[in-house]
PDB file of N, CA and C in Angstrom:
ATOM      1  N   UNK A   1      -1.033  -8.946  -2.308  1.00  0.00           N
ATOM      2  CA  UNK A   1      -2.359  -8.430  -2.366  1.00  0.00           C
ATOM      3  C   UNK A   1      -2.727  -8.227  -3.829  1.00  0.00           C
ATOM      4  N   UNK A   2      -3.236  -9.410  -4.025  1.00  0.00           N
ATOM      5  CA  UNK A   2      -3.987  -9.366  -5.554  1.00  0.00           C
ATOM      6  C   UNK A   2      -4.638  -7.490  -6.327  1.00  0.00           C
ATOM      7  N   UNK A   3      -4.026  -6.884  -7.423  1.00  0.00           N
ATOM      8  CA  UNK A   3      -4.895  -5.827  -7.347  1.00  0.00           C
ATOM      9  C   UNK A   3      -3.991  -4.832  -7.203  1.00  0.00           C
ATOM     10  N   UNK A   4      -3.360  -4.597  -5.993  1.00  0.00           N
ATOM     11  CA  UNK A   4      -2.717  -3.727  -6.011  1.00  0.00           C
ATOM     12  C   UNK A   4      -1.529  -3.230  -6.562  1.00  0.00           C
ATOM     13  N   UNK A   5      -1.975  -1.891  -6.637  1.00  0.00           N
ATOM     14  CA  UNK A   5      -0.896  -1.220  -8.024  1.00  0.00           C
ATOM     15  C   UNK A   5      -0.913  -0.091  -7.334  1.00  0.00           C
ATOM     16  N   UNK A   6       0.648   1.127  -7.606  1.00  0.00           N
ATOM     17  CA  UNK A   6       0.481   2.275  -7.738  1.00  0.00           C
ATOM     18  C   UNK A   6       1.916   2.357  -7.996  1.00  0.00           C
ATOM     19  N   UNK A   7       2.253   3.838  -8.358  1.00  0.00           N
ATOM     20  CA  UNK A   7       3.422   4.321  -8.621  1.00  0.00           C
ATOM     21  C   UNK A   7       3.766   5.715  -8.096  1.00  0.00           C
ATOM     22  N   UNK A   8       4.588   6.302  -8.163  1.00  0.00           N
ATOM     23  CA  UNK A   8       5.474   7.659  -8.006  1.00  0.00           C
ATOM     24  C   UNK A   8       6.345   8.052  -8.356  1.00  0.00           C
ATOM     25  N   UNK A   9       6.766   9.302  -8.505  1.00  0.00           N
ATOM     26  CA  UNK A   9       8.291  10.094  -8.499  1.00  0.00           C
ATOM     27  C   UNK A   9       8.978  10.012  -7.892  1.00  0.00           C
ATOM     28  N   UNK A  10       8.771  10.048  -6.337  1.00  0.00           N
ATOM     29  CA  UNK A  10       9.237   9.680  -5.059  1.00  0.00           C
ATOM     30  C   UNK A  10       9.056   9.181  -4.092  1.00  0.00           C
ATOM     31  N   UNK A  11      10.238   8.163  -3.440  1.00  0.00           N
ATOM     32  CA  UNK A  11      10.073   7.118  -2.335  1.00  0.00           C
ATOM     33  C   UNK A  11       8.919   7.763  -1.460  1.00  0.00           C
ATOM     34  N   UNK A  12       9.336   8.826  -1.148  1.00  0.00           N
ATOM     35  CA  UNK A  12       8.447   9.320  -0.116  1.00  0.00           C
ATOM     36  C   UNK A  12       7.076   9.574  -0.414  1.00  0.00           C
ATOM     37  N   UNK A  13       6.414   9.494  -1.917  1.00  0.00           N
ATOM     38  CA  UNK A  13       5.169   9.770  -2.537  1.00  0.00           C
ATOM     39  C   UNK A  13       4.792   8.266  -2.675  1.00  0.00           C
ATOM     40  N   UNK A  14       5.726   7.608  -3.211  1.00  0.00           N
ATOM     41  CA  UNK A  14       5.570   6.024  -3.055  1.00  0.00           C
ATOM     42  C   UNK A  14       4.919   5.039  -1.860  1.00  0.00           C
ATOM     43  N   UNK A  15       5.208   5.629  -1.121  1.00  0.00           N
ATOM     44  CA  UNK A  15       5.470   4.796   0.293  1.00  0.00           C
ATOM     45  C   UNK A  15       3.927   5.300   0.764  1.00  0.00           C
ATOM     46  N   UNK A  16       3.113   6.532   0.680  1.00  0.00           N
ATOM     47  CA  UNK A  16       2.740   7.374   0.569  1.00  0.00           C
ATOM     48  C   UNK A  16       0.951   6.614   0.134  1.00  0.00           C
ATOM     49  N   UNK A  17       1.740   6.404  -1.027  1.00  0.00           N
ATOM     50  CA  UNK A  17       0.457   5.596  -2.098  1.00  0.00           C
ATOM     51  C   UNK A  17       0.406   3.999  -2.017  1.00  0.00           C
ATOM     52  N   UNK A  18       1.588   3.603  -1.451  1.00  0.00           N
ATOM     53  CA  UNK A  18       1.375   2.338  -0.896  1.00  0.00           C
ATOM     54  C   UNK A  18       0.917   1.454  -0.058  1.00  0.00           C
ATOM     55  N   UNK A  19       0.397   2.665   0.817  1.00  0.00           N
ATOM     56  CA  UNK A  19       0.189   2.727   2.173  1.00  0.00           C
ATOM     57  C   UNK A  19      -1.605   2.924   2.116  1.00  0.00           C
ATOM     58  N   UNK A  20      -2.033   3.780   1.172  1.00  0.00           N
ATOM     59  CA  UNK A  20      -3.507   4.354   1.104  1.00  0.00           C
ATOM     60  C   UNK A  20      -4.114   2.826   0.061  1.00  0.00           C
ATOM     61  N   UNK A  21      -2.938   2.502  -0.823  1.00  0.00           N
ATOM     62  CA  UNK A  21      -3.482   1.264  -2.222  1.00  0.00           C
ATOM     63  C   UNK A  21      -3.640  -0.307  -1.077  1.00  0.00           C
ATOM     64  N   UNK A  22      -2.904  -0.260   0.052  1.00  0.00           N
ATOM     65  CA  UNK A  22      -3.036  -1.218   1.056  1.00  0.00           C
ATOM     66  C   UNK A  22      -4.239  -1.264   2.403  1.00  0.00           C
ATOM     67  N   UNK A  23      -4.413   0.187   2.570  1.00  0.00           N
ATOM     68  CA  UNK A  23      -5.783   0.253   3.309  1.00  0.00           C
ATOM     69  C   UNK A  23      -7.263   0.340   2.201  1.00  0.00           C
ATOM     70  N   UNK A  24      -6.885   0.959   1.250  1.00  0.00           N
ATOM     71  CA  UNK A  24      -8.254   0.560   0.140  1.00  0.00           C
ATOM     72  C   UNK A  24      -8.494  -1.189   0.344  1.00  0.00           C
ATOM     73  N   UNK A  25      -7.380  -1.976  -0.053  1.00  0.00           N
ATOM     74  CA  UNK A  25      -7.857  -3.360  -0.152  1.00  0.00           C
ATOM     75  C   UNK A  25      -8.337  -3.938   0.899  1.00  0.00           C
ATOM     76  N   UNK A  26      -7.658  -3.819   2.174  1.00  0.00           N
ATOM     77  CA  UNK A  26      -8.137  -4.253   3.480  1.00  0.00           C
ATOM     78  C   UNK A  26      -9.734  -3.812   3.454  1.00  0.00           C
ATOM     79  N   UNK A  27      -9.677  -2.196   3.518  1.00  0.00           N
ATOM     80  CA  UNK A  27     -11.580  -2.169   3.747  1.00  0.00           C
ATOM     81  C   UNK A  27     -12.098  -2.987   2.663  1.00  0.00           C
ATOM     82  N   UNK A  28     -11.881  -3.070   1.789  1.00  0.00           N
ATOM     83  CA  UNK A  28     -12.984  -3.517   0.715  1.00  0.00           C
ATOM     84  C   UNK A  28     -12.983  -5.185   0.723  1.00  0.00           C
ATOM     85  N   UNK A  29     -11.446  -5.816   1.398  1.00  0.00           N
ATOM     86  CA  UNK A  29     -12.039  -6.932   0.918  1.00  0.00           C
ATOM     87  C   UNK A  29     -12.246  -7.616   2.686  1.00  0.00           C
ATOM     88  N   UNK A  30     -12.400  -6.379   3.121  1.00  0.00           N
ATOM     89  CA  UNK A  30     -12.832  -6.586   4.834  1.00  0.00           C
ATOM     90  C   UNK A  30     -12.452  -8.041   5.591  1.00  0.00           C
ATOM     91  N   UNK A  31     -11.074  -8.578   5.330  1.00  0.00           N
ATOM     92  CA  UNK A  31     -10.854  -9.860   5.817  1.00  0.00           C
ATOM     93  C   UNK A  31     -10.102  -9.308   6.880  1.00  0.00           C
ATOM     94  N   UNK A  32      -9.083  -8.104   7.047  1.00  0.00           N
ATOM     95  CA  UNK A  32      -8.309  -7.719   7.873  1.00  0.00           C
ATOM     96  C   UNK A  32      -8.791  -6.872   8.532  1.00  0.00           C
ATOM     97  N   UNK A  33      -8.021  -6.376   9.580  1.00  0.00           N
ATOM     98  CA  UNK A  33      -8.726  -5.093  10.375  1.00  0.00           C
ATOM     99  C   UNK A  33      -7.426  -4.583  11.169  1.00  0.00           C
ATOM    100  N   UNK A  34      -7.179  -3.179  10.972  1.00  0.00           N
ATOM    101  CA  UNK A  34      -5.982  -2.804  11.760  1.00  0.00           C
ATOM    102  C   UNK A  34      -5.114  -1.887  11.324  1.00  0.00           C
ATOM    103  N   UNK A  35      -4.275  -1.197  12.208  1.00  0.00           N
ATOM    104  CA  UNK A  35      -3.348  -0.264  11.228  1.00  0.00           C
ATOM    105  C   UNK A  35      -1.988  -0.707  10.147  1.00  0.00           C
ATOM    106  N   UNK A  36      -1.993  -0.267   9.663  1.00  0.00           N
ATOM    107  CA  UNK A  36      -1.000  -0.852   8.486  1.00  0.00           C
ATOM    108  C   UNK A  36       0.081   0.108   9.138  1.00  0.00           C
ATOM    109  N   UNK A  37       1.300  -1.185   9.309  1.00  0.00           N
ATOM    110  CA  UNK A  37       2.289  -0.551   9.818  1.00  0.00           C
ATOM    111  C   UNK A  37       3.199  -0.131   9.200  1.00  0.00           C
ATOM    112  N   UNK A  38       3.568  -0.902   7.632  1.00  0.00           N
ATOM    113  CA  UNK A  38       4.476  -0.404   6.628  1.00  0.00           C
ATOM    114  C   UNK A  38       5.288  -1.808   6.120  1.00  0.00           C
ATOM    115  N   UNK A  39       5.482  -1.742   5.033  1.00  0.00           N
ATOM    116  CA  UNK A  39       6.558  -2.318   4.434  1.00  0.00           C
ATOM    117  C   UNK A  39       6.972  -1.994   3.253  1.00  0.00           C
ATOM    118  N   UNK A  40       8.562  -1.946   2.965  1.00  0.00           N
ATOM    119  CA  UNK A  40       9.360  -1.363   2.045  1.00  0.00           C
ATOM    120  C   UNK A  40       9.801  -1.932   0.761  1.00  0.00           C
ATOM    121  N   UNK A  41      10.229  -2.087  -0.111  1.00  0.00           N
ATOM    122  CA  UNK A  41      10.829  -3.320  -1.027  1.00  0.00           C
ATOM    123  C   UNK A  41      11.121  -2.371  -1.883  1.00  0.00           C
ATOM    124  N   UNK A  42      12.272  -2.138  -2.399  1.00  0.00           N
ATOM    125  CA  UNK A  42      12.519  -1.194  -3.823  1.00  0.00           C
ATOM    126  C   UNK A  42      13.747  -1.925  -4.488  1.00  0.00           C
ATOM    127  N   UNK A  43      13.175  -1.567  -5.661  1.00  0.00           N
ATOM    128  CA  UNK A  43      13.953  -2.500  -6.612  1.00  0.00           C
ATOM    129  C   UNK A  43      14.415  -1.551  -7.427  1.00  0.00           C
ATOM    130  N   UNK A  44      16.198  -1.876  -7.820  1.00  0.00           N
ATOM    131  CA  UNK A  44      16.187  -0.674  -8.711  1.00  0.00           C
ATOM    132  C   UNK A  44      16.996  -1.497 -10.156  1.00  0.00           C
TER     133      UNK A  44
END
């Protein structure tokens, strides 16, 4: 998803803001429609 960015302190603040930075793009670029169910990826 072109655009999207965010960060945190914690997985759980992460996941958090990843989740709200993934429904911002959906409404706005209104191609999708639906609940965002989650996905994880951490790199350390």
């Amino acid at each position: 998803m072109p655009g999207c960015h965010t960060q945190a302190k914690t997985i759980d603040e992460l996941l958090d803001r990843t989740k709200e930075a993934i429904r911002a793009y959906l409404k706005e670029d209104n191609q999708i429609k639906g609940d965002f169910i989650g996905v994880q990826y951490v790199e350390l």
